[in-house]
Protein backbone atom coordinates (compact mmCIF):
# COMPACT_ATOMS: atom_id res chain seq x y z
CA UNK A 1 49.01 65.36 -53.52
CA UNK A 2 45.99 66.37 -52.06
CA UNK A 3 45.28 69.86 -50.37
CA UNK A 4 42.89 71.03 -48.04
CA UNK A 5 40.77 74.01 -48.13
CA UNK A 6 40.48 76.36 -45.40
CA UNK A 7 38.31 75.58 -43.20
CA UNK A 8 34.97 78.46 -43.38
CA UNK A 9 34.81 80.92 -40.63
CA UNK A 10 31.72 80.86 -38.51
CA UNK A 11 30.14 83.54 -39.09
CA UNK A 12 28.35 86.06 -35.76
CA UNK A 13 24.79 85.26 -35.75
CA UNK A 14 22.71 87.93 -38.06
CA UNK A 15 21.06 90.55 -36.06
CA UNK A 16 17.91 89.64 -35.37
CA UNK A 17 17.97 85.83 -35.16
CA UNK A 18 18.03 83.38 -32.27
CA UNK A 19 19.82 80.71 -33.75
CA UNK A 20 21.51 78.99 -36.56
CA UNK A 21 20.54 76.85 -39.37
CA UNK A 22 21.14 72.79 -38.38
CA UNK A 23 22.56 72.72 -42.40
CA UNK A 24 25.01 75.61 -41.46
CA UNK A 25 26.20 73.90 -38.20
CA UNK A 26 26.03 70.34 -40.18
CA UNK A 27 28.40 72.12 -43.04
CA UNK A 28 30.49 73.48 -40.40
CA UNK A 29 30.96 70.30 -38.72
CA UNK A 30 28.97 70.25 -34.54
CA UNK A 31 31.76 69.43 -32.89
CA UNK A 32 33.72 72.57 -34.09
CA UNK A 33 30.64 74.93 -34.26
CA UNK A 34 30.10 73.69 -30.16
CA UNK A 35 34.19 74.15 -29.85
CA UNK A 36 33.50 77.98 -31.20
CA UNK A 37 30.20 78.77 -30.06
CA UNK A 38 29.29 77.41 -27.02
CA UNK A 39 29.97 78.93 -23.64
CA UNK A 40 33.80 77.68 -22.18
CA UNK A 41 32.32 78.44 -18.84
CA UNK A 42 29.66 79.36 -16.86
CA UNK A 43 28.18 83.13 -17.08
CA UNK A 44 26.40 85.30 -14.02
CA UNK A 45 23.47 85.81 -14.09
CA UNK A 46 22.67 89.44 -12.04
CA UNK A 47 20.20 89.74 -9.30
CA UNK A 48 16.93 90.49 -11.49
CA UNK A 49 14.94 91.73 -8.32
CA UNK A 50 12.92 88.68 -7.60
CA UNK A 51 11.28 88.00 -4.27
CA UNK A 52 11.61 84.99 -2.58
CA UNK A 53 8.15 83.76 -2.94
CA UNK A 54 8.57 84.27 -6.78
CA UNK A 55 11.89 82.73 -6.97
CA UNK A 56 10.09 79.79 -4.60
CA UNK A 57 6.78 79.81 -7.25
CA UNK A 58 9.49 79.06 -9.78
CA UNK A 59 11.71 76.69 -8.39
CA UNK A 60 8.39 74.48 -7.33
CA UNK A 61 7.19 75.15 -11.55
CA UNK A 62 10.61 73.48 -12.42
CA UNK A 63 10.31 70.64 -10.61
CA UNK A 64 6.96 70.10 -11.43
CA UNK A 65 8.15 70.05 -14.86
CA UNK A 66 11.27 67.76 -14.40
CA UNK A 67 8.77 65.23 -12.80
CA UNK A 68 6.44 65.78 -15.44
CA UNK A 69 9.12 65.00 -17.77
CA UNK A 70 11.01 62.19 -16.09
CA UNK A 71 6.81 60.46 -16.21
CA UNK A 72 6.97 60.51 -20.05
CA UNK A 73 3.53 63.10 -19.54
């Protein structure tokens, strides 16, 4: 009879880093790091005191890009 061994915990990112190691989240298994670590829903973002020209400046940067993108540049 075979047993399993508990499955590892995943661990709180170390202070200081931005991300994980891929070979910690391929050890871990991605589905279940995603399951534990990923948002379950959206989050707010609060009003960071842009104008509307610099929230327009952006939005046209961002499409720029997705075009830019969706081109193969």
């Amino acid at each position: 009879m075979e047993t399993k061994k508990p499955l590892e915990p995943i661990p709180p990112m170390r202070r200081g880093a931005n991300s994980y190691r891929p070979e910690d989240i391929l050890r871990w298994g991605v589905e279940r790091f995603l399951d534990e670590v990923a948002p379950k829903e959206p989050f707010m973002i609060p009003d960071l005191g842009f104008t509307e020209e610099e929230n327009r400046r952006m939005d046209e940067i961002l499409r720029e890009e997705r075009q830019a993108t969706a081109d193969g540049l």
